[in-house]
Protein backbone atom coordinates (compact mmCIF):
# COMPACT_ATOMS: atom_id res chain seq x y z
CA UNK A 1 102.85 68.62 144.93
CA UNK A 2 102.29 64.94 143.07
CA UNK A 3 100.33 62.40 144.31
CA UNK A 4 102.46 60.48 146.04
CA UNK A 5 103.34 63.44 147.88
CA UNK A 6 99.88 63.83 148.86
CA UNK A 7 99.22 60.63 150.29
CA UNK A 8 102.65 61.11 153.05
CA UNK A 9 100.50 64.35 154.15
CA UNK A 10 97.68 62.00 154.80
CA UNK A 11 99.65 59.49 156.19
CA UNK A 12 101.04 62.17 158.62
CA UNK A 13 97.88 63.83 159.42
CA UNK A 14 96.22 60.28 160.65
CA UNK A 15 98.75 59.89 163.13
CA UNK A 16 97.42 63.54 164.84
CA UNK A 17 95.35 62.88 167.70
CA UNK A 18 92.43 65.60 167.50
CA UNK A 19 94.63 68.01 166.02
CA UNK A 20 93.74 71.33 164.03
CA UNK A 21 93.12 70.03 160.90
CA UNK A 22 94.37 73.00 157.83
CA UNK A 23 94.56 70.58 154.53
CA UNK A 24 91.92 68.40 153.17
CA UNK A 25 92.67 65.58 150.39
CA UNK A 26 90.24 65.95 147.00
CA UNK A 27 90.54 61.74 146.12
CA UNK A 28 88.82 62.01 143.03
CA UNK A 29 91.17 64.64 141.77
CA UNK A 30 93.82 62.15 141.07
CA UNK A 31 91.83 60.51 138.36
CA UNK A 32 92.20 64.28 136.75
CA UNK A 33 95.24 64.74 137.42
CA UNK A 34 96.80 61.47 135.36
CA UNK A 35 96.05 63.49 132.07
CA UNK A 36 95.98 67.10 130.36
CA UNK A 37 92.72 66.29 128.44
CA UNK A 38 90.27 66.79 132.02
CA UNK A 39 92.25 70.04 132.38
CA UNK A 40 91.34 71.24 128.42
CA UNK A 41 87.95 69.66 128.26
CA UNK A 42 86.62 71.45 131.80
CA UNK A 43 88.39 74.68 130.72
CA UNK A 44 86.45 74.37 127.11
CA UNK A 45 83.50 74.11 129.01
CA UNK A 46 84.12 76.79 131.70
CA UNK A 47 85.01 79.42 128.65
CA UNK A 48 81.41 78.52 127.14
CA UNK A 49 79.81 79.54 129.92
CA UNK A 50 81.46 82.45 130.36
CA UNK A 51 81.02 83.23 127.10
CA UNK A 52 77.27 81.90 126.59
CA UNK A 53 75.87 83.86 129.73
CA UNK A 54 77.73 87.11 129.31
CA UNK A 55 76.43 86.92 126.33
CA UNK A 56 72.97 86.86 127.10
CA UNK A 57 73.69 89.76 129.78
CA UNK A 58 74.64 91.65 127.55
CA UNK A 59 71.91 91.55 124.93
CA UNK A 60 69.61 92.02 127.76
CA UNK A 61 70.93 95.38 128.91
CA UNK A 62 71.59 96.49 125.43
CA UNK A 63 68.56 95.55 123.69
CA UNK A 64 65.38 97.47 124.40
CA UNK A 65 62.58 95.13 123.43
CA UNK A 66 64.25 92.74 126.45
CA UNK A 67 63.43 95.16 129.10
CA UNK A 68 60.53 92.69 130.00
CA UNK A 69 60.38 90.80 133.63
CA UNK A 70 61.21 87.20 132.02
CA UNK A 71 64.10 88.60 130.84
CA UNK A 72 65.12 90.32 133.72
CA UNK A 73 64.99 86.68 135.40
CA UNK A 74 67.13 85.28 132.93
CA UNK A 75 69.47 88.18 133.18
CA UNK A 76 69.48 87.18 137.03
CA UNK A 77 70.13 83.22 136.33
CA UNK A 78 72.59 83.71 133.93
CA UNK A 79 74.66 85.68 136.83
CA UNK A 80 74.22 82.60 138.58
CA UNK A 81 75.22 80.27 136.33
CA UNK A 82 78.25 82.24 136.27
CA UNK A 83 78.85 82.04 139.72
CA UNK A 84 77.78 78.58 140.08
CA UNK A 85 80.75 77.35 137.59
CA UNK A 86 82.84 80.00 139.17
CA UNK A 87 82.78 77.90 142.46
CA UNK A 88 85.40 74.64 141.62
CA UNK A 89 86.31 76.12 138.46
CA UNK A 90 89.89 78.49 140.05
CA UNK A 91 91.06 75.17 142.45
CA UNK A 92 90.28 72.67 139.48
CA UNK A 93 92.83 74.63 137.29
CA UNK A 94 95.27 75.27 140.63
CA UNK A 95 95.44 71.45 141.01
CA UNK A 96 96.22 70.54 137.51
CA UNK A 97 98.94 72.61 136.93
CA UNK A 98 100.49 71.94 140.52
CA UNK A 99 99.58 68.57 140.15
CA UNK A 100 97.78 68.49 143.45
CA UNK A 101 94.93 66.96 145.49
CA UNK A 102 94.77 68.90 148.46
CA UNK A 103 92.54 72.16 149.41
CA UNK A 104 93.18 74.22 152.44
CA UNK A 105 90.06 73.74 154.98
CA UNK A 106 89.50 78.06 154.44
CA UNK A 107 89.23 77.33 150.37
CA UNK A 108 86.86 74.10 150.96
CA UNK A 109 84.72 76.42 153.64
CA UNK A 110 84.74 79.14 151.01
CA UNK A 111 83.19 76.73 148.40
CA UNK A 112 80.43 75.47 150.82
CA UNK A 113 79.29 78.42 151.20
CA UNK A 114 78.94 80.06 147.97
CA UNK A 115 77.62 76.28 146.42
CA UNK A 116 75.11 76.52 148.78
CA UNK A 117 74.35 80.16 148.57
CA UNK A 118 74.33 79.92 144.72
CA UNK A 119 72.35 76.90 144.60
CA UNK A 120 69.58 78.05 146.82
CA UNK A 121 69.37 81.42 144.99
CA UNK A 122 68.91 79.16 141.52
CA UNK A 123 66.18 76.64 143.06
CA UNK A 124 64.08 80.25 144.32
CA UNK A 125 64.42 82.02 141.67
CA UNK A 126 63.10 78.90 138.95
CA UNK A 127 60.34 78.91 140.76
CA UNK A 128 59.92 82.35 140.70
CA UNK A 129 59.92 82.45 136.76
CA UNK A 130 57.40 79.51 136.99
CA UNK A 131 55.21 82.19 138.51
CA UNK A 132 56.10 85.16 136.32
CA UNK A 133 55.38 82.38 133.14
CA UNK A 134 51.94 81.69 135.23
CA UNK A 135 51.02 85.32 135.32
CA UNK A 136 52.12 85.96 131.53
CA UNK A 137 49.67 83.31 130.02
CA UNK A 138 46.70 83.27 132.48
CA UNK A 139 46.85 87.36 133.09
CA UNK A 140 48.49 88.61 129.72
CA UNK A 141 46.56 91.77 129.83
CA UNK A 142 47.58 92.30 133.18
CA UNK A 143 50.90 90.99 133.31
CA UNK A 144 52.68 94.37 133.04
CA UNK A 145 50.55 95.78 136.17
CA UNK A 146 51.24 92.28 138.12
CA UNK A 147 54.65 92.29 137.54
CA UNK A 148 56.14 95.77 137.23
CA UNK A 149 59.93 96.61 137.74
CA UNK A 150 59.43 97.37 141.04
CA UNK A 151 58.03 93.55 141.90
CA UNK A 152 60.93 92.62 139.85
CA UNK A 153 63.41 93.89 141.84
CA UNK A 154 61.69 93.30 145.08
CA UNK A 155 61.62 89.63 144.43
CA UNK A 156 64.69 88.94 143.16
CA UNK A 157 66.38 90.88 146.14
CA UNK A 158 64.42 88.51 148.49
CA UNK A 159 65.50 85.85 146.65
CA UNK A 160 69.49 86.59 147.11
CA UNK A 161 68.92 87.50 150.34
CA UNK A 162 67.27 84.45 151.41
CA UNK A 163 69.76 82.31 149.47
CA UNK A 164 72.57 84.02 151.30
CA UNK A 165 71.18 83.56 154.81
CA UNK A 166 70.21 79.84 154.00
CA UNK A 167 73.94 79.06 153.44
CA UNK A 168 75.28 81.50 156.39
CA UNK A 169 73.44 79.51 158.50
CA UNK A 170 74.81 76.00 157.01
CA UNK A 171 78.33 77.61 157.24
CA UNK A 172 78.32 79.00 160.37
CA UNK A 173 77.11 75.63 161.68
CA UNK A 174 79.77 73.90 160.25
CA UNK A 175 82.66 75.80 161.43
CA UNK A 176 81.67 74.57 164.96
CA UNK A 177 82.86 71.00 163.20
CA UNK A 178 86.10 69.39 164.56
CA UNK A 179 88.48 67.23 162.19
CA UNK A 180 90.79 64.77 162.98
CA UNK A 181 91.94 61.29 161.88
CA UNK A 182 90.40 61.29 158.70
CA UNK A 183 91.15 64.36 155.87
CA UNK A 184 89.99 62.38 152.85
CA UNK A 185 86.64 64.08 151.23
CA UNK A 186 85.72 62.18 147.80
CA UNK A 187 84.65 64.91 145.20
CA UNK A 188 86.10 67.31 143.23
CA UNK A 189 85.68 70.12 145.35
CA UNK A 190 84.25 70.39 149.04
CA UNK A 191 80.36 69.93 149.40
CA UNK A 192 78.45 69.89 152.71
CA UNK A 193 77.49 66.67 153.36
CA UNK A 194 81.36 65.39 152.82
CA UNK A 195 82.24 67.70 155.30
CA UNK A 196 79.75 66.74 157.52
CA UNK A 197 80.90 62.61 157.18
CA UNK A 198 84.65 63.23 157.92
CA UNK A 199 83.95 65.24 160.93
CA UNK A 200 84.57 63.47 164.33
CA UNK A 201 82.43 65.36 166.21
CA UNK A 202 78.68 65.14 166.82
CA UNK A 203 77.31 66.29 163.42
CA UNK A 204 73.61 65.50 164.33
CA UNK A 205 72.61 69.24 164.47
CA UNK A 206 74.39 69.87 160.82
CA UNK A 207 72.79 66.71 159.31
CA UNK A 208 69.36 67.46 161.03
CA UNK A 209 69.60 71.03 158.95
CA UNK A 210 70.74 69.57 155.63
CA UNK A 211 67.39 67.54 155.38
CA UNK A 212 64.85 69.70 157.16
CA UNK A 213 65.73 73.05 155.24
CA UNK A 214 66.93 71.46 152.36
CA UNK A 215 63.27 69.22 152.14
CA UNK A 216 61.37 72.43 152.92
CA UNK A 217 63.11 74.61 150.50
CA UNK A 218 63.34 71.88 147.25
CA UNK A 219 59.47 71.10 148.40
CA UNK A 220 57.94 74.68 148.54
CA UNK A 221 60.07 75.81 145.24
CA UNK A 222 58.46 72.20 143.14
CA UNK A 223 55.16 73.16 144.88
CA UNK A 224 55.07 76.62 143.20
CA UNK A 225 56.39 75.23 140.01
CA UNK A 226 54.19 72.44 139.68
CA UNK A 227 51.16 74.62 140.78
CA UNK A 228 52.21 77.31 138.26
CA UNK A 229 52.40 74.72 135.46
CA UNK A 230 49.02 73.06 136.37
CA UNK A 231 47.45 75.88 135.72
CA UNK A 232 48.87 76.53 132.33
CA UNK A 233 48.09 73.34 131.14
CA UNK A 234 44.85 73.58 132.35
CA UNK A 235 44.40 76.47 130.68
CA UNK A 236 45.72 74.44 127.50
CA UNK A 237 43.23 71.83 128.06
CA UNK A 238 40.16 74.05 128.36
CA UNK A 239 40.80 75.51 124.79
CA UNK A 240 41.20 79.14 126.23
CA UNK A 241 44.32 79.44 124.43
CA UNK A 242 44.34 83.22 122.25
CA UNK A 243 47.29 83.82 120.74
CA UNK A 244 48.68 86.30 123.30
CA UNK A 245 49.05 83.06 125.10
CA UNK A 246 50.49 81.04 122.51
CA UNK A 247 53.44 83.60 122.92
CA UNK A 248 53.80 83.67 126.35
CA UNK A 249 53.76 79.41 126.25
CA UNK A 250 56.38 79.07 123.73
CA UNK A 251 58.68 80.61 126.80
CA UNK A 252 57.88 77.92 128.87
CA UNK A 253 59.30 74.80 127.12
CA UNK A 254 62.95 76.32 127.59
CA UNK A 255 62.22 76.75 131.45
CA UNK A 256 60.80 73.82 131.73
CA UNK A 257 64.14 72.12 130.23
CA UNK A 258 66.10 74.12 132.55
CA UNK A 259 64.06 73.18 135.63
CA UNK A 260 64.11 69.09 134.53
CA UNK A 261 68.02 69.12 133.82
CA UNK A 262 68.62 71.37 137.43
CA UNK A 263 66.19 69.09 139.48
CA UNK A 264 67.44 65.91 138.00
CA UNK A 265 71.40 66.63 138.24
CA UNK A 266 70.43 67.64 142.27
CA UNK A 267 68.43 64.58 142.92
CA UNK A 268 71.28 62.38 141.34
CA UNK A 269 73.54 64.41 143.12
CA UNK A 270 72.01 64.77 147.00
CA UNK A 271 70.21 60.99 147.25
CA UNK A 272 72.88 58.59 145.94
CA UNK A 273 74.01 56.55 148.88
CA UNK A 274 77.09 58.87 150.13
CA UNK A 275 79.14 56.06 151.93
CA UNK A 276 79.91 54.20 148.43
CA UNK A 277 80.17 57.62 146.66
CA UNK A 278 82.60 57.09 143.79
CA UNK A 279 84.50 59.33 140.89
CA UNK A 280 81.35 58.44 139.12
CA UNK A 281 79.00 60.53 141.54
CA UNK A 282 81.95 63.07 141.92
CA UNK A 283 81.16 64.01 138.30
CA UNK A 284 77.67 64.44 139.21
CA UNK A 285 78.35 67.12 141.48
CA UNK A 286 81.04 68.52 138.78
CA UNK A 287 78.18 68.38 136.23
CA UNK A 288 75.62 70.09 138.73
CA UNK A 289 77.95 73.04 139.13
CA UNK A 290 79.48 73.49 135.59
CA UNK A 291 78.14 71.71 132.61
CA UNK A 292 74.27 72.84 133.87
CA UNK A 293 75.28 76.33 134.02
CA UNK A 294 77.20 76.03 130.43
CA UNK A 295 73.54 74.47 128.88
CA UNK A 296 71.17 77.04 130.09
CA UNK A 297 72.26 79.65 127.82
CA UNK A 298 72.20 77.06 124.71
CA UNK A 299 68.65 76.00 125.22
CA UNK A 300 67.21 79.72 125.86
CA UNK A 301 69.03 80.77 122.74
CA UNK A 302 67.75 77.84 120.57
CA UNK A 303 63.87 78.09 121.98
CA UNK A 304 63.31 81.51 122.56
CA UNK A 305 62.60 83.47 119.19
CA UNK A 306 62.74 87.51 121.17
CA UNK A 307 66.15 86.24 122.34
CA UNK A 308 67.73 85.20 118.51
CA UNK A 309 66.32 88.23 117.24
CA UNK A 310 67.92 90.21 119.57
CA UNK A 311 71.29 88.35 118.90
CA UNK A 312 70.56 89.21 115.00
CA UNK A 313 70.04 92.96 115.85
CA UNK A 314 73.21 92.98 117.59
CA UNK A 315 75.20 91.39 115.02
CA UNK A 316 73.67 93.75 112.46
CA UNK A 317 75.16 96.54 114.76
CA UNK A 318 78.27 95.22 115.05
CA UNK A 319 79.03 94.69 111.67
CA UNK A 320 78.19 98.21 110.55
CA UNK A 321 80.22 100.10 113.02
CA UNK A 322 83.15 97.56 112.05
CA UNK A 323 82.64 98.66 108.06
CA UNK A 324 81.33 102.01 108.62
């Protein structure tokens, strides 16, 4: 279906009064759409982080001196990554090679729901490593006893399992939205709070969650990064810094780039005026879910030395059994 094509559907659909509404229009897809070199450029950067986090998935579950808790973590975010980029990736590729700008309302309900699940898992569980990086420098004696497998495990569960009941509860409120009139969402792929603006009917319960849960989640995940931080630096500042330390620090500055690049793509993203939202702050949201996830596995490689040596021992591996 071409453009043009497009528009006659949401010509046709404007003249329903209050009907069932089964299409949406993407309007920033048609700047994509003009040219093959969006469709090669996203799907170079979708194959790198494929390739980027499996490979650090890998090398965790095959390398024995990773069997640490930061590196469980990692293991955990690079699933997400994947996920994250999984989300806009499959209808980005449908729609340039049908040459289309619509999504069906059950595709663009489906994408809500796993941004926001995704998302929310991401924000808990950087602030969880904050914490396990706390424990590592101030407690390195203790860190094993602290943070055992079983704490490991425990947390992380609680942190998918919150993230998924955060965004049933988003989702489930939205289906009670009605659509009519109006089908045009700017973005690339569906997001919440475009849903929420094209809906004509009251939306004051949905908007009233966005900003309470969002606020309390975004503010209690900074607050336990921030507070973790604090106390390493303080720690820095007070010259109590042994060289078990030292290790445990050099782990931070690649967090700490993760976190900065995560919370400044979302603040971009979520507090840009949305009623003159334009291709520009489409990309934001596109960069948010696919060329964040496609950096985290390039700055843990480059900063974290356990990680490159493990990547050495594997290559060493591989090249014998290929010439053995």
């Amino acid at each position: 279906m071409d453009l043009q094509t497009s528009y006659s559907f949401l010509d046709e659909t404007k003249m329903r009064n209050k009907s069932e509404i089964s299409q949406f229009f993407l309007s920033d897809l048609s700047v994509l759409t003009d040219s093959q070199f969006p469709f090669m450029f996203i799907l170079l950067i979708y194959l790198m982080t494929l390739t980027g986090n499996l490979l650090i998935i890998l090398l965790i579950n095959t390398d024995a001196e990773l069997q640490t808790p930061m590196f469980f973590f990692l293991e955990n975010l690079s699933v997400l990554d994947i996920c994250m980029s999984s989300i806009p990736a499959p209808h980005l590729f449908y729609s340039f090679l049908r040459e289309s700008t619509l999504i069906t309302y059950t595709t663009c309900i489906a994408q809500i729901f796993f941004f926001i699940f995704f998302a929310t898992t991401e924000v808990c569980l950087l602030a969880l490593m904050s914490y396990d990086r706390y424990v590592a420098i101030c407690y390195p004696l203790h860190y094993i006893s602290i943070i055992d497998k079983k704490v490991c495990a425990t947390l992380t569960s609680c942190v998918w399992i919150f993230g998924f009941c955060y965004s049933l509860v988003h989702t489930l409120c939205t289906l009670r939205l009605t659509f009519c009139y109006v089908v045009n969402i700017k973005g690339f792929f569906c997001e919440l709070y475009q849903l929420i603006q094209i809906s004509c009917s009251d939306s004051f319960i949905n908007i009233l969650l966005v900003y309470v849960l969002a606020s309390v989640v975004s503010l209690f995940a900074l607050f336990i990064i921030c507070s973790s931080y604090f106390r390493v630096f303080n720690i820095i500042l007070n010259n109590t810094f042994n060289k078990a330390k030292t290790k445990g620090f050099s782990t931070c500055t690649s967090h700490l780039t993760v976190i900065i690049i995560f919370y400044t793509t979302f603040i971009f993203n979520y507090f840009q005026p949305k009623t003159n939202r334009s291709a520009a702050g489409g990309l934001v949201s596109l960069t948010y879910s696919m060329f964040t996830p496609c950096l985290n596995p390039i700055i843990y490689s480059l900063r974290n030395n356990e990680l490159k040596r493990a990547l050495r021992r594997t290559m060493r591996k591989t090249k014998l059994l290929l010439f053995k």
